[in-house]
N, C-alpha and C. Protein backbone atom coordinates (compact mmCIF):
# COMPACT_ATOMS: atom_id res chain seq x y z
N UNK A 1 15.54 5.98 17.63
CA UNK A 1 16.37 6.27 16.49
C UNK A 1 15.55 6.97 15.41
N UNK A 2 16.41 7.36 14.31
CA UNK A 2 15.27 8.38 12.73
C UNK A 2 14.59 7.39 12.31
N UNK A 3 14.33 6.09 12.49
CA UNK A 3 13.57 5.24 11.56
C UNK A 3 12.63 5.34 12.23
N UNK A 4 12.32 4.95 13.47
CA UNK A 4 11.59 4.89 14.56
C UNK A 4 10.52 5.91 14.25
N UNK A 5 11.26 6.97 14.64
CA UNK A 5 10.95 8.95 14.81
C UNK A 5 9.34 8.89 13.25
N UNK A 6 10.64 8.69 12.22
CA UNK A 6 9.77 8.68 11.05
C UNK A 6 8.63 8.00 11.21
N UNK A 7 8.71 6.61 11.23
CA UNK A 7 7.76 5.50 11.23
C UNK A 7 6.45 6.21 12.22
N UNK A 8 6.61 6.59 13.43
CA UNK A 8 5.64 7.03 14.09
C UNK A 8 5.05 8.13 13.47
N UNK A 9 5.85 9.28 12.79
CA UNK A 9 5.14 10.42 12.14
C UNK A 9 4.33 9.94 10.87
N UNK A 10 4.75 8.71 10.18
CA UNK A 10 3.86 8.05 9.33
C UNK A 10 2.83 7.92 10.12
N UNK A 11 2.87 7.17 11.23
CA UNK A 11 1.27 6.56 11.49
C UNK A 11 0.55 7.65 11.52
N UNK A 12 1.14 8.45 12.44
CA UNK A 12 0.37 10.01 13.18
C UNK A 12 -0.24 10.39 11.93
N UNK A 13 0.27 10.66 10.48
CA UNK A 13 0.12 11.58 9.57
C UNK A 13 -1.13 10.44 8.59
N UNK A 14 -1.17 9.29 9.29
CA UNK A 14 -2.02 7.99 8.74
C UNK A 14 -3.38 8.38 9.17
N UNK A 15 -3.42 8.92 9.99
CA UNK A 15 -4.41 8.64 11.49
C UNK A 15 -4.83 10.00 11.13
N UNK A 16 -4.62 10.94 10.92
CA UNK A 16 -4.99 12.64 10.67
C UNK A 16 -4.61 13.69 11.10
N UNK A 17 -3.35 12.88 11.98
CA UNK A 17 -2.68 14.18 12.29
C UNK A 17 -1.93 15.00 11.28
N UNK A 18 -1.73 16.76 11.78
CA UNK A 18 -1.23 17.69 10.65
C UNK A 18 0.08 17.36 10.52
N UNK A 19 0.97 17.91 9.60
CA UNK A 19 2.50 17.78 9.56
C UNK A 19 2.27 19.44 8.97
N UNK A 20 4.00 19.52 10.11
CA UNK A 20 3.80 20.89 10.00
C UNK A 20 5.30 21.01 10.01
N UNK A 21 5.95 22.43 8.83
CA UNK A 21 6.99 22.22 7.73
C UNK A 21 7.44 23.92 8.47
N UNK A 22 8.62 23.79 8.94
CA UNK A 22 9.10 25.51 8.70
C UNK A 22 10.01 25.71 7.53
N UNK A 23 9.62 26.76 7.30
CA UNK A 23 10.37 27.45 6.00
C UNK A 23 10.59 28.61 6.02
N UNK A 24 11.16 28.77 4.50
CA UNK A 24 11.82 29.84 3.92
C UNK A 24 11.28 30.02 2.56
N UNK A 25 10.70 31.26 2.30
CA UNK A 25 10.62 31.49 0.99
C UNK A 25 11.43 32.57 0.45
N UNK A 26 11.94 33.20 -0.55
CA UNK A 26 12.61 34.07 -0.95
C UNK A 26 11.36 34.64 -1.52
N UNK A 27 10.93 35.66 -1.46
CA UNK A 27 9.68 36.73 -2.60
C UNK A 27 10.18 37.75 -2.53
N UNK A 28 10.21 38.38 -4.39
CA UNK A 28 10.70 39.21 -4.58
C UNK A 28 9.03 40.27 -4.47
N UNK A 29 9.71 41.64 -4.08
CA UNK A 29 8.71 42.60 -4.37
C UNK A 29 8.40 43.15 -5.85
N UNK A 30 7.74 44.22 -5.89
CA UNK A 30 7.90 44.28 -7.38
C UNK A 30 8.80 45.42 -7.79
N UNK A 31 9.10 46.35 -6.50
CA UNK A 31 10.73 46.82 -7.07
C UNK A 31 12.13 46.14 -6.57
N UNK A 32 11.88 44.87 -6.26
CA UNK A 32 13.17 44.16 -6.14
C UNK A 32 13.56 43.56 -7.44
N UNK A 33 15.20 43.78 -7.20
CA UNK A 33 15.27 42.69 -8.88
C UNK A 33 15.54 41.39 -8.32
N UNK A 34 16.00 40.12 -9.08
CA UNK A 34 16.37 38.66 -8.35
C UNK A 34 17.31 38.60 -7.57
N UNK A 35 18.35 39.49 -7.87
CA UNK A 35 19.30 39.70 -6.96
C UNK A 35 19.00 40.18 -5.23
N UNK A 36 18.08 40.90 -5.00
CA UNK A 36 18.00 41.82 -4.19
C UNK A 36 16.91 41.14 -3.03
N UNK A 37 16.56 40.11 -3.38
CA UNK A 37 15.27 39.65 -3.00
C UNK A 37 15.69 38.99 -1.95
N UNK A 38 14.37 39.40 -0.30
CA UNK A 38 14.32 38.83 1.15
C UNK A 38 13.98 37.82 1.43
N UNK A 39 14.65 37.38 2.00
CA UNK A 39 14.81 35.86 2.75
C UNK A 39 13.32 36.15 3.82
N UNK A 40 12.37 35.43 3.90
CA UNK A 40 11.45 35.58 5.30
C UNK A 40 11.96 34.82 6.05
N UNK A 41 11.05 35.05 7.45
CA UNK A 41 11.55 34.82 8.31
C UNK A 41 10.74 32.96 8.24
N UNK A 42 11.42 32.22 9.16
CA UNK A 42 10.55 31.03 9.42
C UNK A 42 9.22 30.63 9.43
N UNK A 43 8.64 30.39 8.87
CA UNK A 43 6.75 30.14 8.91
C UNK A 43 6.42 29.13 8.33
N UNK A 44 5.44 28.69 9.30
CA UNK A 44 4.74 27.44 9.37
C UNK A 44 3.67 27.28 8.09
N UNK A 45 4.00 26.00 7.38
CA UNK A 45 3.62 25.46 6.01
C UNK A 45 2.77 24.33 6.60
N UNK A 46 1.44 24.39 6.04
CA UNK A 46 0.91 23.21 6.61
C UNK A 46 0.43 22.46 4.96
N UNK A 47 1.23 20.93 5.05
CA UNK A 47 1.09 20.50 4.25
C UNK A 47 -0.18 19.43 3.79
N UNK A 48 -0.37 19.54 2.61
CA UNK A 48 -1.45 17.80 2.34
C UNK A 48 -1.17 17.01 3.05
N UNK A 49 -2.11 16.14 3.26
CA UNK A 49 -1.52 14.61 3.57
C UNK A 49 -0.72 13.71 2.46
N UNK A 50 -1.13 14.23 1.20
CA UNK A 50 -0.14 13.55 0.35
C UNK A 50 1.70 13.99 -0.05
N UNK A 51 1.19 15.28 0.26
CA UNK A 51 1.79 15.76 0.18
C UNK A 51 3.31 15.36 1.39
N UNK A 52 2.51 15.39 2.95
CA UNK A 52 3.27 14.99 4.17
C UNK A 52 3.83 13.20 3.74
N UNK A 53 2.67 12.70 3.34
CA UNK A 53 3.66 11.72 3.28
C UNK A 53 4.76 11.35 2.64
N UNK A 54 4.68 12.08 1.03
CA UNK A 54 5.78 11.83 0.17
C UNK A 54 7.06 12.70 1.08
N UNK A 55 7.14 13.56 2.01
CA UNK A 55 8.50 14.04 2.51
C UNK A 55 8.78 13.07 3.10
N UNK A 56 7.74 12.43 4.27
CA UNK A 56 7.84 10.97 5.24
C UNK A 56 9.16 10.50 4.11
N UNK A 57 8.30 9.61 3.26
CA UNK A 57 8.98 8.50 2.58
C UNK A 57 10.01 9.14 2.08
N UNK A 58 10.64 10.39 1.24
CA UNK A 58 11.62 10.75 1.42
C UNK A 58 12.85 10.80 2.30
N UNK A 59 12.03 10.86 3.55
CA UNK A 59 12.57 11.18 4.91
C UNK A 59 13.59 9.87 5.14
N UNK A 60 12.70 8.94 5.49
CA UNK A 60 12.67 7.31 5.68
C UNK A 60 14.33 6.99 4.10
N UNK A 61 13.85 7.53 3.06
CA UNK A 61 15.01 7.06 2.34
C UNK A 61 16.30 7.81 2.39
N UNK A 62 16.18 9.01 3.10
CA UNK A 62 17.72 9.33 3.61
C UNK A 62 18.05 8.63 4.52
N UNK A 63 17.04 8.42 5.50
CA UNK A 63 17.51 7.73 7.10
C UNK A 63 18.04 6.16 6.58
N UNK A 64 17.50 6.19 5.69
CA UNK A 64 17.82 4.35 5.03
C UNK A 64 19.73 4.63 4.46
N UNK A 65 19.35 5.19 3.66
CA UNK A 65 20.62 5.27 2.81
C UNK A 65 21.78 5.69 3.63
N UNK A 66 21.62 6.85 5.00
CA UNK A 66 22.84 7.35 5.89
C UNK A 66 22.71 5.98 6.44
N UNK A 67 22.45 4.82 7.24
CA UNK A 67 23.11 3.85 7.99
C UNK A 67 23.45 2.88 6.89
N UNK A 68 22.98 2.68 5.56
CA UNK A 68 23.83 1.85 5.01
C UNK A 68 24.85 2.22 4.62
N UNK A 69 25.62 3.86 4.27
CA UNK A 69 26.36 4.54 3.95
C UNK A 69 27.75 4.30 5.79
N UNK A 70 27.09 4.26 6.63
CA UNK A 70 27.86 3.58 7.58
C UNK A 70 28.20 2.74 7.77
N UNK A 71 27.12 1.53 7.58
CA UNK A 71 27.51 0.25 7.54
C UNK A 71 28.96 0.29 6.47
N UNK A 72 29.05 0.79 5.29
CA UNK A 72 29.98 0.48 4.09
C UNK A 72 31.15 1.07 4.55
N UNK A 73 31.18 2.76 5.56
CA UNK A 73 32.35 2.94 5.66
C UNK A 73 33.00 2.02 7.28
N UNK A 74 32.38 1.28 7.90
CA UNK A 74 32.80 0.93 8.54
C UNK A 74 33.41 -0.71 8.16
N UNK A 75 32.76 -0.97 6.99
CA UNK A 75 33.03 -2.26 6.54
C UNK A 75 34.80 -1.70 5.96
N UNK A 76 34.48 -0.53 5.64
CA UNK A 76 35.90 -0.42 4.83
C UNK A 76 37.06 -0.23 5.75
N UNK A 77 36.87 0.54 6.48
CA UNK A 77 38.14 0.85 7.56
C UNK A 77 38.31 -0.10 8.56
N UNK A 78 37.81 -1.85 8.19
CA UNK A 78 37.78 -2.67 8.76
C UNK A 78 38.47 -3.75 8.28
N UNK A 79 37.97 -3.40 6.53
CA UNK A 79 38.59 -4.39 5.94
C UNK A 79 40.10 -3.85 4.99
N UNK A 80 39.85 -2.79 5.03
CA UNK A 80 41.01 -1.92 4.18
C UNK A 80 42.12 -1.34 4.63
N UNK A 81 42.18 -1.85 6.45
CA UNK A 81 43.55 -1.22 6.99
C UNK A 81 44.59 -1.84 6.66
């Protein structure tokens, strides 16, 4: 399961392994205006370790909050029919 998933990329990222982030940056050139400005393509962000972990624990508090957010709607369409 995502708790699991996470929890192990904690240790990994405990232990010294890299965490590694794809992205998107928007950069404008210097004859682009804000409007006009390219999307890149996907590329690999290699983050701190402090950095990796604060997404972890981020991570961990969506994965927390979506099954209690289930638990509640299932409490409701259980108790509210």
């Amino acid at each position: 399961d995502a708790q699991n998933r996470n929890t192990d990329l904690q240790r990994r990222l405990a232990a010294g392994s890299r965490v590694r982030v794809e992205g998107r940056c928007s950069v404008p050139t210097r004859t682009e205006t804000a409007s006009t400005r390219r999307v890149g393509n996907a590329a690999t962000v290699e983050l701190s370790p402090g950095a990796g972990q604060n997404v972890l624990n981020i991570r961990a508090g969506i994965i927390s909050d979506q099954e209690k957010l289930k638990y509640l709607q299932e409490y409701v369409r259980t108790q509210c029919e």
